[in-house]
C-alpha atoms as a PDB file:
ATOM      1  CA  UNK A   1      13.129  -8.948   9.228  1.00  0.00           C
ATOM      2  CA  UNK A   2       9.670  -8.571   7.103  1.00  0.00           C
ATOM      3  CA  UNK A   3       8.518 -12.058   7.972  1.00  0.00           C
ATOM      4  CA  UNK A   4       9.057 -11.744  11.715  1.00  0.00           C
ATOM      5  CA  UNK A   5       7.110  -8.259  11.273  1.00  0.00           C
ATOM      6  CA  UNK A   6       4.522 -10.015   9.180  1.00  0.00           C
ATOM      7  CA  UNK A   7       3.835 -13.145  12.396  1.00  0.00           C
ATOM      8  CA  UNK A   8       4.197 -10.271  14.847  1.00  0.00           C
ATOM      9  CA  UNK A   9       1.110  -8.220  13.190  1.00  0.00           C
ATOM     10  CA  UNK A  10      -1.161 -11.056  12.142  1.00  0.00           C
ATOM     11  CA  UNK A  11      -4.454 -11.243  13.667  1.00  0.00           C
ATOM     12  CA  UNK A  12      -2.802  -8.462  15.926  1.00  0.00           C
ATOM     13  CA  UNK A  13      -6.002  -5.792  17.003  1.00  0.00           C
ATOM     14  CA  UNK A  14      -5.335  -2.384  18.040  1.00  0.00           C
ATOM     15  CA  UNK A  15      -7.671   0.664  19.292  1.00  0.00           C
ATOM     16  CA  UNK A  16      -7.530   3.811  17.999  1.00  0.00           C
ATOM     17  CA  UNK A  17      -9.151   6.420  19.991  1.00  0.00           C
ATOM     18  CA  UNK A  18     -11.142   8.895  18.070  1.00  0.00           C
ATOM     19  CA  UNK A  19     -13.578  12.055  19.221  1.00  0.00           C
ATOM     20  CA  UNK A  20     -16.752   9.569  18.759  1.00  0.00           C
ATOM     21  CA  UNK A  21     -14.999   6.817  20.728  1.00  0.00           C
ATOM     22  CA  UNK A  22     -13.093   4.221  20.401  1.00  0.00           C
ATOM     23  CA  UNK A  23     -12.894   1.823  17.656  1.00  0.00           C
ATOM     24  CA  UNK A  24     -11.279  -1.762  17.011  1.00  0.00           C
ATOM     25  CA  UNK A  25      -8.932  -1.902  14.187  1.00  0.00           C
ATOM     26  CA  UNK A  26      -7.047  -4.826  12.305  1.00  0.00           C
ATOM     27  CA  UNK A  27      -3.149  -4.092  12.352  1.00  0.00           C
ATOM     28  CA  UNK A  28      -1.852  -3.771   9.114  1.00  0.00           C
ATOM     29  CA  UNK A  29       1.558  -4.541   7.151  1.00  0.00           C
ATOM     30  CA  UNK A  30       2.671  -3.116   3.746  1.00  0.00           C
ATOM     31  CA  UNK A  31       5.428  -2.499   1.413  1.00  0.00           C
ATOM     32  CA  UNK A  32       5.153   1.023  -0.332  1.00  0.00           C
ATOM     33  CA  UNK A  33       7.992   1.443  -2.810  1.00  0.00           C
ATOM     34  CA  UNK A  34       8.545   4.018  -5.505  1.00  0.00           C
ATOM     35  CA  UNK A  35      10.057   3.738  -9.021  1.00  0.00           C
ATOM     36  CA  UNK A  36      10.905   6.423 -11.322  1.00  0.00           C
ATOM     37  CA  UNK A  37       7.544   8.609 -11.154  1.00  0.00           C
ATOM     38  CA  UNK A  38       4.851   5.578  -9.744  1.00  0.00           C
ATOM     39  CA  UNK A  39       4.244   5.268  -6.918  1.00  0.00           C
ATOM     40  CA  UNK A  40       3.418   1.301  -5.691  1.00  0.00           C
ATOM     41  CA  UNK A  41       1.592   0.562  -1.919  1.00  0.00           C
ATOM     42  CA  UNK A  42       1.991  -3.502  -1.724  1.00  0.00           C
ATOM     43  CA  UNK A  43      -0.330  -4.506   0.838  1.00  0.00           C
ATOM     44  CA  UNK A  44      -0.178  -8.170   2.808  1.00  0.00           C
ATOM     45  CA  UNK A  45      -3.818  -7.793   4.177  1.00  0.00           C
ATOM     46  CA  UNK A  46      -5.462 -11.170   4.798  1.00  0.00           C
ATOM     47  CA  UNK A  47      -2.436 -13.401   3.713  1.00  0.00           C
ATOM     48  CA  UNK A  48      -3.413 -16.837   5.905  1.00  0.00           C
ATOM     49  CA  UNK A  49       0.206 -18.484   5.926  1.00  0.00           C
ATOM     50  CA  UNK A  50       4.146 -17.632   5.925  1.00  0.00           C
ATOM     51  CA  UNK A  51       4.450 -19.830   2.787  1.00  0.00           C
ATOM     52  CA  UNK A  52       1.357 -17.695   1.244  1.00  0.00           C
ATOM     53  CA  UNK A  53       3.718 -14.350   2.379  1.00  0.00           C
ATOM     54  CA  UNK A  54       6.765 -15.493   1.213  1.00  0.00           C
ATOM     55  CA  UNK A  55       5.325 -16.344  -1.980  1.00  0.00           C
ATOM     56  CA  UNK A  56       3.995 -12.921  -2.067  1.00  0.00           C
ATOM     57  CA  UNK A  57       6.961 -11.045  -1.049  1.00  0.00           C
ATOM     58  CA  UNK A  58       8.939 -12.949  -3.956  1.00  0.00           C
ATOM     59  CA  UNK A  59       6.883 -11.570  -6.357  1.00  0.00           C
ATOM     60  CA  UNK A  60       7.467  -8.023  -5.782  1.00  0.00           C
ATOM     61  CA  UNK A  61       9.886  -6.963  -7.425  1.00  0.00           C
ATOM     62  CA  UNK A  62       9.376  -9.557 -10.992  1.00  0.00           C
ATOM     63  CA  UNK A  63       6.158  -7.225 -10.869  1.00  0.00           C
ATOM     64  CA  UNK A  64       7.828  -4.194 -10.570  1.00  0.00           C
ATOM     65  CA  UNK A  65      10.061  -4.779 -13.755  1.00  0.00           C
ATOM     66  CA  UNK A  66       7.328  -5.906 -15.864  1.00  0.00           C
ATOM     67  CA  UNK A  67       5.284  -3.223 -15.144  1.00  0.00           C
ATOM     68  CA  UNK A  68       7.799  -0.910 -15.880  1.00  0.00           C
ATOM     69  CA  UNK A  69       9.199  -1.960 -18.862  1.00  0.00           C
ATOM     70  CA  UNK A  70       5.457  -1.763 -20.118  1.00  0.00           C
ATOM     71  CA  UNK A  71       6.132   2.148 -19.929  1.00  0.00           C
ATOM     72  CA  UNK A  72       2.872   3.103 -17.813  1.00  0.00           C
ATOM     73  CA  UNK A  73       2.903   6.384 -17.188  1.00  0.00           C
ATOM     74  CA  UNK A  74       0.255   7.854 -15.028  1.00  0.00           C
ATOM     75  CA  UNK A  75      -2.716  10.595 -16.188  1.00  0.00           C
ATOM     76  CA  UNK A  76      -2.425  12.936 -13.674  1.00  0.00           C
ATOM     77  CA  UNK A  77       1.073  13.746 -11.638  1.00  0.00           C
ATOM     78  CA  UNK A  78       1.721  11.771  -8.620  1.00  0.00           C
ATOM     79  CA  UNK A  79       1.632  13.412  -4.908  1.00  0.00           C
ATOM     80  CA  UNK A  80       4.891  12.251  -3.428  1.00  0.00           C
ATOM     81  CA  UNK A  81       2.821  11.274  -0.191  1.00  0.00           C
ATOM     82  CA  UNK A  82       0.522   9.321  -1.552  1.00  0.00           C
ATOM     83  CA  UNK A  83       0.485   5.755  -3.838  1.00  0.00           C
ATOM     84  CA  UNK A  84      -0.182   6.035  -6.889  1.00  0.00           C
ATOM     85  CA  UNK A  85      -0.492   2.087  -7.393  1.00  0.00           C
ATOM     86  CA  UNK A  86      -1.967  -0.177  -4.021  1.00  0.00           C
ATOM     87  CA  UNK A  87      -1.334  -3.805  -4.773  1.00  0.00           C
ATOM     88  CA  UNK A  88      -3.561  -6.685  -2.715  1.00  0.00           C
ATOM     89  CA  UNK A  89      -2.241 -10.269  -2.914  1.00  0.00           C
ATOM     90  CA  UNK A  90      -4.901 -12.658  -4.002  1.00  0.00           C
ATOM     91  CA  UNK A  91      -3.863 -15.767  -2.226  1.00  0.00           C
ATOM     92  CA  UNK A  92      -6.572 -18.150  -4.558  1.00  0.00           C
ATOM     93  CA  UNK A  93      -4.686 -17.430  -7.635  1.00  0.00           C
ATOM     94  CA  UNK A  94      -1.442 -16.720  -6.808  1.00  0.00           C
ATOM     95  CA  UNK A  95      -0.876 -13.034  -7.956  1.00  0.00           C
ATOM     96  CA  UNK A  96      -1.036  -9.455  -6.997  1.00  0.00           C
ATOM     97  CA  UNK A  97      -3.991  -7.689  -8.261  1.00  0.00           C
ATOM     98  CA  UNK A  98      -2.839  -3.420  -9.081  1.00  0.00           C
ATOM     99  CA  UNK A  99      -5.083  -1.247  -9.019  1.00  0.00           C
ATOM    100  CA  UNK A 100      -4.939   3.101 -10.065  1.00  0.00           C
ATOM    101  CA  UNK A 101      -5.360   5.354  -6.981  1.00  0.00           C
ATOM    102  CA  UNK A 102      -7.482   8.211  -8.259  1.00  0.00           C
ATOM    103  CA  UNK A 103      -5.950  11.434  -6.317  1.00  0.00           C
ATOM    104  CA  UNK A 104      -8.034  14.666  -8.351  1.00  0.00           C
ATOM    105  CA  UNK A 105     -10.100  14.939  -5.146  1.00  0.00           C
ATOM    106  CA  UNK A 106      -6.620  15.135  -2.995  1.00  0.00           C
ATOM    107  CA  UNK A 107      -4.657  17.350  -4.936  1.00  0.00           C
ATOM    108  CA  UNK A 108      -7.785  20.192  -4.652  1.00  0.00           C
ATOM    109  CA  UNK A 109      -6.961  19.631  -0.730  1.00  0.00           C
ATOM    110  CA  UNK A 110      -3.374  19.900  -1.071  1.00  0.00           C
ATOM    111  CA  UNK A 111      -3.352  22.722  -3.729  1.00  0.00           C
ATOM    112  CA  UNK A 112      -4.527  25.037  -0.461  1.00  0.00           C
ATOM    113  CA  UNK A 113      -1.670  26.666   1.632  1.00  0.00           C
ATOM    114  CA  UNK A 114      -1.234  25.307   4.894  1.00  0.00           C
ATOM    115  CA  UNK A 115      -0.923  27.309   7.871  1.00  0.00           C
ATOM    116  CA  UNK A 116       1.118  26.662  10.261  1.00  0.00           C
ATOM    117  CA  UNK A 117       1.000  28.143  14.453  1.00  0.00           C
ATOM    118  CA  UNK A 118       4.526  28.709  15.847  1.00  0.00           C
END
């Protein structure tokens, strides 16, 4: 089901229509999973080949347990919403390259109530 996704979206263009216009963007495919309190967004941005995808995808979840039997815990409490973790597959060497989503900046946004017009 994910690889038919994946050749359906690649190169794929969209527009999205904003106040200042309209602008061209690339179409996008990811995997966001969560385990106990981290939060993981796997992204298959600029993959060139199924066999480069499926090599990808395969790796997944191998990374998932290692990481978490390394007990990482993160600094500051996750937002549900949003990744704590986005992972880009580096198709040169072969691996997924993690990297920390800092959210202090979001959670002062979020901390506000919202208000809501019924």
């Amino acid at each position: 089901m994910i690889l038919h996704t994946f050749k359906k979206v690649k190169d794929k263009k969209y527009n999205k229509i904003t106040s200042k216009g309209i602008e061209e963007k690339e179409a996008t495919l990811g995997i966001e999973v969560k385990v106990n309190n981290n939060h993981y967004n796997f992204r298959f941005n600029g993959i060139s080949s199924e066999k480069a995808f499926r090599e990808a995808l395969d790796k997944i979840i191998p990374l998932l347990v290692s990481v978490q039997s390394q007990t990482i815990e993160t600094h500051e409490k996750s937002i549900p919403e949003i990744p704590t973790f986005i992972g880009t597959y580096d198709e040169k060497t072969c691996l997924w390259v993690i990297r920390e989503r800092r959210v202090k900046s979001l959670k002062r946004r979020l901390e506000f109530p919202m208000i809501s017009l019924i």
